[in-house]
N, C-alpha and C. Protein backbone atom coordinates (compact mmCIF):
# COMPACT_ATOMS: atom_id res chain seq x y z
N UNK A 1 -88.68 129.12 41.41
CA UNK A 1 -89.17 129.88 42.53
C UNK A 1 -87.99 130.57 43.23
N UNK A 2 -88.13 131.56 43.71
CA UNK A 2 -87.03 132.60 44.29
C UNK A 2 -86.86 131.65 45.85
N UNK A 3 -87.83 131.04 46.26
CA UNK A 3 -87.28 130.51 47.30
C UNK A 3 -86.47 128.76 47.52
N UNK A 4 -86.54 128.64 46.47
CA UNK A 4 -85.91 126.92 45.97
C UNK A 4 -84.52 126.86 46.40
N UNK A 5 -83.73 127.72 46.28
CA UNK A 5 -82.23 128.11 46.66
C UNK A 5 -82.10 127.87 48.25
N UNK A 6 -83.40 128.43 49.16
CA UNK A 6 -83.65 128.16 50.87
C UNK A 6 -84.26 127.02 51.08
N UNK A 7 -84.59 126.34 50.38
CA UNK A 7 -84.55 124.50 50.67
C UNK A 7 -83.61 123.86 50.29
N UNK A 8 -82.86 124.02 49.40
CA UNK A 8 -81.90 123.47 48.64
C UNK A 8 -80.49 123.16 49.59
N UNK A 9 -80.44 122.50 50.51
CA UNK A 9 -79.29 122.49 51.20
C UNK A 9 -78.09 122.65 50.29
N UNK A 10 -76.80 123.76 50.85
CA UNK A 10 -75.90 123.89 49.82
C UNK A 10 -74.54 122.64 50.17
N UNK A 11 -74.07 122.66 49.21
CA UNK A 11 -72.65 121.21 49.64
C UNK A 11 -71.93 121.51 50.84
N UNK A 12 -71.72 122.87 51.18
CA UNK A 12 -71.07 123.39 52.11
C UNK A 12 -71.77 122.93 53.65
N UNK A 13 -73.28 122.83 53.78
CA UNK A 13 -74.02 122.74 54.44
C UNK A 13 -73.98 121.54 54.97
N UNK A 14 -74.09 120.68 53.75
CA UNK A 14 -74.15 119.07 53.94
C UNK A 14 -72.91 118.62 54.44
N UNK A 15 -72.08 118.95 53.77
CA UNK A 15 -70.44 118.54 54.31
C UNK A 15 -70.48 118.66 56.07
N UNK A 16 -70.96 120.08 56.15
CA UNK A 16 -70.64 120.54 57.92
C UNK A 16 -71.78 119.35 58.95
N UNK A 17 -72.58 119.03 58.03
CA UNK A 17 -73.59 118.26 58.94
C UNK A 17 -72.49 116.73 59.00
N UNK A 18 -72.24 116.15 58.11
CA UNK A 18 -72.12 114.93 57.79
C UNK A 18 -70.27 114.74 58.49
N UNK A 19 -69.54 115.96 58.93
CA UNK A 19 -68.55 116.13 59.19
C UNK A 19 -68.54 115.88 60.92
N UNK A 20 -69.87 116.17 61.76
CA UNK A 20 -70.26 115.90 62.81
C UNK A 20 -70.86 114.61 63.06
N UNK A 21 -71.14 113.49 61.69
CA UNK A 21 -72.27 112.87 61.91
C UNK A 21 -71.94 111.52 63.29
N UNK A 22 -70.50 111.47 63.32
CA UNK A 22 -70.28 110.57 64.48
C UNK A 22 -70.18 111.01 66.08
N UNK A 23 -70.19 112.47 66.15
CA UNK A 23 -70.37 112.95 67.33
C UNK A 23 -71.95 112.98 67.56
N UNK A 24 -72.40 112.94 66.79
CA UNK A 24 -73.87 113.34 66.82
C UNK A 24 -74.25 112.34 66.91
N UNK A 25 -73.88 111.20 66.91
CA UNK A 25 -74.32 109.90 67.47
C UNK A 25 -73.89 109.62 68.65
N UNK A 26 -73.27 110.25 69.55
CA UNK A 26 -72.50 109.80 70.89
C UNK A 26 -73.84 110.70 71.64
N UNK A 27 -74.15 112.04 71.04
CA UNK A 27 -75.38 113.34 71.46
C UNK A 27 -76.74 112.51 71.83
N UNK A 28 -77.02 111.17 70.58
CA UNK A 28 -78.30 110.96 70.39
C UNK A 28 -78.30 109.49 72.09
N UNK A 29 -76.64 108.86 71.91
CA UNK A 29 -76.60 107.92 72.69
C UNK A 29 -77.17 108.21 74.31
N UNK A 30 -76.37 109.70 74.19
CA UNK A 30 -76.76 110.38 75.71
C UNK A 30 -77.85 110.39 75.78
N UNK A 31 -78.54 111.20 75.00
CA UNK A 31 -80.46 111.97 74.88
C UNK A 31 -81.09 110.59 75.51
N UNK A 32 -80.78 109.69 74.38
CA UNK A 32 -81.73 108.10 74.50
C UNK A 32 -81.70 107.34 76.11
N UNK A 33 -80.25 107.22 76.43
CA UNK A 33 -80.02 107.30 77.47
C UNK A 33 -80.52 108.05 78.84
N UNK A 34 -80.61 109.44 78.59
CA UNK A 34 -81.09 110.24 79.60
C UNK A 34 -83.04 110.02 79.92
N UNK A 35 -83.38 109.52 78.83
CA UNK A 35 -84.89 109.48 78.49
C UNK A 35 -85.01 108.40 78.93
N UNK A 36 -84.59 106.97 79.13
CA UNK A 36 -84.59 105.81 79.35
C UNK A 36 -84.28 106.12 80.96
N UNK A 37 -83.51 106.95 81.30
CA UNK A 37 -83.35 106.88 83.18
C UNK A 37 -85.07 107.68 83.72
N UNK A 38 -84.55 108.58 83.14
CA UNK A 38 -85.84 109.83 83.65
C UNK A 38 -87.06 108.77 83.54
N UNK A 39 -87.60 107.72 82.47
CA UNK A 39 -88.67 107.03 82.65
C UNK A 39 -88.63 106.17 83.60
N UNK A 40 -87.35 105.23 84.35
CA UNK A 40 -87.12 104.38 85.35
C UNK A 40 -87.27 105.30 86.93
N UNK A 41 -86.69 106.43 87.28
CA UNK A 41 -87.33 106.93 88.07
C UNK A 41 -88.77 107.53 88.46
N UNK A 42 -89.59 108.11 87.26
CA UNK A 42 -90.65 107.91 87.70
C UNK A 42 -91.74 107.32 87.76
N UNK A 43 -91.09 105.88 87.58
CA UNK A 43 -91.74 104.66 88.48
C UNK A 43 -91.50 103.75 88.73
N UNK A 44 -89.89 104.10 89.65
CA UNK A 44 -89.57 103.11 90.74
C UNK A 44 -89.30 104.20 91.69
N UNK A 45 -88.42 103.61 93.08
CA UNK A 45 -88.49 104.59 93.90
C UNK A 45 -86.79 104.40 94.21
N UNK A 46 -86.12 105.19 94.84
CA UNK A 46 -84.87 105.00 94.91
C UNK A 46 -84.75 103.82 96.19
N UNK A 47 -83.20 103.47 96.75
CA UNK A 47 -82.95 102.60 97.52
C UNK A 47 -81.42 102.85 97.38
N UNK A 48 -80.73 103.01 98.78
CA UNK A 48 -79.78 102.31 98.96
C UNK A 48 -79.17 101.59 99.07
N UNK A 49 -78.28 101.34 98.81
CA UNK A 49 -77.32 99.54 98.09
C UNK A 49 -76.37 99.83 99.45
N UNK A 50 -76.03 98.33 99.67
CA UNK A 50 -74.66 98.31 100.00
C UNK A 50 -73.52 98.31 99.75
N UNK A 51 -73.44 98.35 98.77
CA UNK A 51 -72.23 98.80 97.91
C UNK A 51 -71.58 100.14 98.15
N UNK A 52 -70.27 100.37 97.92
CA UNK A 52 -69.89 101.83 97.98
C UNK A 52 -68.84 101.63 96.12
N UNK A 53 -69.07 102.66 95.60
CA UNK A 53 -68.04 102.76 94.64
C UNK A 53 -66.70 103.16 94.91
N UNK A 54 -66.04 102.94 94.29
CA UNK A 54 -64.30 102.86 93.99
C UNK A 54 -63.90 104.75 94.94
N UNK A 55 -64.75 105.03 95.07
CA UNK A 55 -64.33 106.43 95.58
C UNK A 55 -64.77 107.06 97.09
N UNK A 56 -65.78 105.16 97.46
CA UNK A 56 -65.94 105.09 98.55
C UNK A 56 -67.20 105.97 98.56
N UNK A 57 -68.61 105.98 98.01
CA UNK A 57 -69.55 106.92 98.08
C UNK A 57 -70.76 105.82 98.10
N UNK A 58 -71.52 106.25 99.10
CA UNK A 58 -72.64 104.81 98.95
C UNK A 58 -73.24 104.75 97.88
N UNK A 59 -73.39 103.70 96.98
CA UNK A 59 -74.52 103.79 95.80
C UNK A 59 -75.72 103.33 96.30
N UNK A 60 -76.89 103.58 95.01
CA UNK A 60 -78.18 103.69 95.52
C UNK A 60 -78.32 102.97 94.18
N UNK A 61 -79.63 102.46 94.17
CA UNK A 61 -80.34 101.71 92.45
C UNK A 61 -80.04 102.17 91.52
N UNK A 62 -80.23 103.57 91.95
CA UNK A 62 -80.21 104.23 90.43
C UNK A 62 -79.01 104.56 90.16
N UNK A 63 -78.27 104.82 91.16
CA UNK A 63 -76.96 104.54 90.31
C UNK A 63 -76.50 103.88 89.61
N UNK A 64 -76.46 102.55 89.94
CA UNK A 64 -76.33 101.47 88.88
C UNK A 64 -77.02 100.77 88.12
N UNK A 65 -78.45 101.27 88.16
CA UNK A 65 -79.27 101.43 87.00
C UNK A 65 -78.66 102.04 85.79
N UNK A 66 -78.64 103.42 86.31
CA UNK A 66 -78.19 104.59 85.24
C UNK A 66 -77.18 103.87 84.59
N UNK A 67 -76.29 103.44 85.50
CA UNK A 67 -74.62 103.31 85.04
C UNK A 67 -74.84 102.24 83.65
N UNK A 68 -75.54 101.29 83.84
CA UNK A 68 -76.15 100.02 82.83
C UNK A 68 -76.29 100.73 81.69
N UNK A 69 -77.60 101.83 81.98
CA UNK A 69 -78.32 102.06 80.52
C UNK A 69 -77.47 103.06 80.20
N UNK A 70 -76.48 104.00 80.45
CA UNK A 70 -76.02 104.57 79.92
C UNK A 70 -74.71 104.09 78.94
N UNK A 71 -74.11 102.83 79.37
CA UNK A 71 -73.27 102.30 79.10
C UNK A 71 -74.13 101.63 77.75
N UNK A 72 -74.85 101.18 77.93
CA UNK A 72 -75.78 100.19 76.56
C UNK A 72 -76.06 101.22 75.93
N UNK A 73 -76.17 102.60 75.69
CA UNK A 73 -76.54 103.10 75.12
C UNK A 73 -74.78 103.96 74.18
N UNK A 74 -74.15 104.31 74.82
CA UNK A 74 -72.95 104.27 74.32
C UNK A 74 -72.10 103.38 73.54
N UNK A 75 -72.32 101.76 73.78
CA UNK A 75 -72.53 100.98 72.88
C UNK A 75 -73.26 101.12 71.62
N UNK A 76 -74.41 101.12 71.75
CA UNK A 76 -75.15 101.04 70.52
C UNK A 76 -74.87 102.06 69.97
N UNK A 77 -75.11 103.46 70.38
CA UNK A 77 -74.13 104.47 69.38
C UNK A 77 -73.39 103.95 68.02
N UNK A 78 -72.17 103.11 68.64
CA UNK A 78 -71.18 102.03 67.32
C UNK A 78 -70.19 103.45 67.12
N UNK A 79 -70.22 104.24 67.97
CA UNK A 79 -68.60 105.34 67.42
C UNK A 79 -68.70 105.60 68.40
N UNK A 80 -68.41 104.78 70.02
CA UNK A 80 -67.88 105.01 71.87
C UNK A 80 -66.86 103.88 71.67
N UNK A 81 -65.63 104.45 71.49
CA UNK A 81 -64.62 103.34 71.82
C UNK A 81 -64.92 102.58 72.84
N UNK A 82 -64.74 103.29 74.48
CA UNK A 82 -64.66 103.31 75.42
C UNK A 82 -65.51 104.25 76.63
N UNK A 83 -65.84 103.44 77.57
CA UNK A 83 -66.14 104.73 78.52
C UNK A 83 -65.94 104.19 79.69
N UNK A 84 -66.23 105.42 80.86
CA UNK A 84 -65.57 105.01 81.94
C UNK A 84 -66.74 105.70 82.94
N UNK A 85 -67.10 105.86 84.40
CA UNK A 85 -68.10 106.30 85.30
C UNK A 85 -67.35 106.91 86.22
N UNK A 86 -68.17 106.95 87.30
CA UNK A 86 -67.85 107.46 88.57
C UNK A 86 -68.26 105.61 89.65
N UNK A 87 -69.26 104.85 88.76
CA UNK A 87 -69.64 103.84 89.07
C UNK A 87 -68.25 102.90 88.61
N UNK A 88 -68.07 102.83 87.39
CA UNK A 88 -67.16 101.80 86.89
C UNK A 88 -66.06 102.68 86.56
N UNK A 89 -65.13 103.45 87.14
CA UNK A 89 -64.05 104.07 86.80
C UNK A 89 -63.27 103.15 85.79
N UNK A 90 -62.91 102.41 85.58
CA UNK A 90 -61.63 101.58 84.45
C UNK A 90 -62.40 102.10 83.24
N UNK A 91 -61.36 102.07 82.01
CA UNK A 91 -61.90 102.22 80.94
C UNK A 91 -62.63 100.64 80.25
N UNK A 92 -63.79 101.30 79.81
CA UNK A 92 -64.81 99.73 79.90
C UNK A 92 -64.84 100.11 78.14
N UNK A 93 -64.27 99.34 77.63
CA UNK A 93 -64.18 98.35 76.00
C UNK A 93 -65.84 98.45 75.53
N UNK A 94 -66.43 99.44 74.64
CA UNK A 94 -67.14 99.30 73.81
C UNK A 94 -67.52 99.19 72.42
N UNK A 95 -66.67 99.85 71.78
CA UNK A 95 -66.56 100.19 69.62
C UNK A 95 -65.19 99.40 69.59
N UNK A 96 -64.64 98.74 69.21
CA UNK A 96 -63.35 98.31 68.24
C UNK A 96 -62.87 99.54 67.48
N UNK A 97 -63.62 99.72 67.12
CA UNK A 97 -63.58 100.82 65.77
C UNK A 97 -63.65 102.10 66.04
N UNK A 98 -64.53 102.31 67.35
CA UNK A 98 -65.09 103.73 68.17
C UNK A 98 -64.05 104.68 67.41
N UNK A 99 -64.62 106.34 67.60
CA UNK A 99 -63.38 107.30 67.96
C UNK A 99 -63.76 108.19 68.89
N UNK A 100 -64.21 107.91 70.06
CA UNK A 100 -64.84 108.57 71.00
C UNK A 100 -64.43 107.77 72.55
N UNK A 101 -64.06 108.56 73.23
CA UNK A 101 -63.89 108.10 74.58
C UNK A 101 -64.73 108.91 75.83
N UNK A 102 -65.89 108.24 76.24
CA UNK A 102 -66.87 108.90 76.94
C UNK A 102 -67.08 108.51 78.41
N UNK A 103 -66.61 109.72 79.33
CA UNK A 103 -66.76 109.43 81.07
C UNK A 103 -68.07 110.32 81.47
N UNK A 104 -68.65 110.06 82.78
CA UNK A 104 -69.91 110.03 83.28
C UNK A 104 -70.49 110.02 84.59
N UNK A 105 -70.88 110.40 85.19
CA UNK A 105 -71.88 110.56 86.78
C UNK A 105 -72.73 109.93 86.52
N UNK A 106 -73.04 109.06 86.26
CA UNK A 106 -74.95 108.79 85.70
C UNK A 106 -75.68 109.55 86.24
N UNK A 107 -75.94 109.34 87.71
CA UNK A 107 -76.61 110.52 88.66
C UNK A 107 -75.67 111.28 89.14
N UNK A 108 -76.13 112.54 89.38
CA UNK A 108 -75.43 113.25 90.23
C UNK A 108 -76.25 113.93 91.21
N UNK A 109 -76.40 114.09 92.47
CA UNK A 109 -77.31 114.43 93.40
C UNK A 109 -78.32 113.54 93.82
N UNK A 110 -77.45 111.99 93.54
CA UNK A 110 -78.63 110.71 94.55
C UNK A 110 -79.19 111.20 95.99
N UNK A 111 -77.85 111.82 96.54
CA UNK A 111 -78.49 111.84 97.69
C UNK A 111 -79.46 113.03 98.29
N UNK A 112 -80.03 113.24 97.30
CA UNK A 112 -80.88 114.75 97.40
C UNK A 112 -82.15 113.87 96.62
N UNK A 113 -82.26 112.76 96.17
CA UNK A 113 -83.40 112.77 94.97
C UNK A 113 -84.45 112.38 95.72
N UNK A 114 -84.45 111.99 97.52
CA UNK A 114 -85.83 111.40 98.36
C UNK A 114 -86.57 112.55 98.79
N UNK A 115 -86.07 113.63 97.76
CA UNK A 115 -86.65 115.20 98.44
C UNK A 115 -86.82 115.84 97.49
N UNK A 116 -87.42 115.34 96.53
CA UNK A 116 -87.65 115.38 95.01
C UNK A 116 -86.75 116.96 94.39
N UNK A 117 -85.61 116.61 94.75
CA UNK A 117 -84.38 118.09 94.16
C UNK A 117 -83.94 117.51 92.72
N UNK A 118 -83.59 118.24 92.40
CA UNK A 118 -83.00 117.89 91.01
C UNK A 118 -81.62 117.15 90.98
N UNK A 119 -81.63 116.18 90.34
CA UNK A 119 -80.62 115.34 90.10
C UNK A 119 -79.93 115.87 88.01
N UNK A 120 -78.90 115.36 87.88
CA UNK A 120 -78.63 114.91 86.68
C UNK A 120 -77.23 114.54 86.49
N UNK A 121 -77.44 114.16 84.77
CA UNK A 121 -76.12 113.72 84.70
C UNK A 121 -74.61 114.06 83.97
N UNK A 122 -73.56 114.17 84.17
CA UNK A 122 -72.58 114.81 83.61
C UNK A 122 -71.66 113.58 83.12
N UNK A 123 -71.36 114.26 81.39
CA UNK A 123 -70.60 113.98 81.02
C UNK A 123 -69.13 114.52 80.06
N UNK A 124 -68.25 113.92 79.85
CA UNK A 124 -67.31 114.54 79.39
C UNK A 124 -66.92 113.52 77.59
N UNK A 125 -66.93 114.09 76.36
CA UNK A 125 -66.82 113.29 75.52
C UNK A 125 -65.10 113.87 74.54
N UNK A 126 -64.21 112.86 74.45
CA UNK A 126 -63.21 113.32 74.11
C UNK A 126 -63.06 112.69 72.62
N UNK A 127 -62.37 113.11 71.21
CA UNK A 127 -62.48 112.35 70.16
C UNK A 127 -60.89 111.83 70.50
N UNK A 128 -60.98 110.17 70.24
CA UNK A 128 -59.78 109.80 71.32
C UNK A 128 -60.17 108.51 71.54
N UNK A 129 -59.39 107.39 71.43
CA UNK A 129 -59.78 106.19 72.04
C UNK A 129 -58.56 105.89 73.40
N UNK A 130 -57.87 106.73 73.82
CA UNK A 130 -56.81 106.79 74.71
C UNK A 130 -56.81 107.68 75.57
N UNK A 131 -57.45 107.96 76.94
CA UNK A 131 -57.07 109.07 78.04
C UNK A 131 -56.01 109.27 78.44
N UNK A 132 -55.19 108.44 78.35
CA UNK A 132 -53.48 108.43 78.92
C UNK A 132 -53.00 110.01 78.80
């Protein structure tokens, strides 16, 4: 068939996929992650903590909600050396093996979210098990 050649993934093709395939697991860690918060907010409600983080900013639940599942989810990935927050600034020990070093906001715009504004989250992913 004249079109067998356009299913046929070429080696060149496969190589470029399979050449990404460990970043593309740090992509899926986030997604899973981001889907797992977005379902905890809409249905719980936020709250302020007494806590302030390392930068002196009040946290709220979901901050350190987020901060949890995003971290477990960078784990399971299995290629996040390390990552670090705005919640847990130190570099926090995840892959042995990782080659990825991944920092994070979990939320960003807590204090806008009792006024249903848009919140989200930012991250930065470096291939690197060393920020130094």
């Amino acid at each position: 068939s004249p079109f067998s050649s356009l299913l046929t993934p070429s080696l060149q093709t496969m190589e470029g996929i399979y050449a990404f395939a460990d970043q593309i697991k740090v992509y899926k860690g986030i997604l899973d992650a981001t889907q797992e918060i977005q379902s905890w907010l809409r249905y719980h409600s936020v709250n302020m903590v007494t806590s302030k983080n390392e930068f002196g900013k009040q946290q709220s639940d979901i901050d350190l909600v987020a901060d949890k599942i995003i971290f477990k989810h960078m784990k399971a990935s299995g290629v996040v050396f390390a990552a670090a927050s705005e919640e847990s600034p130190q570099a926090n020990p995840l892959n042995e093996n990782g080659s990825y070093f991944v920092t994070f906001d979990p939320i960003d715009g807590t204090s806008v979210i009792d006024c249903n504004f848009s919140v989200g989250s930012i991250f930065g992913i470096w291939e690197t098990q060393d920020l130094q």
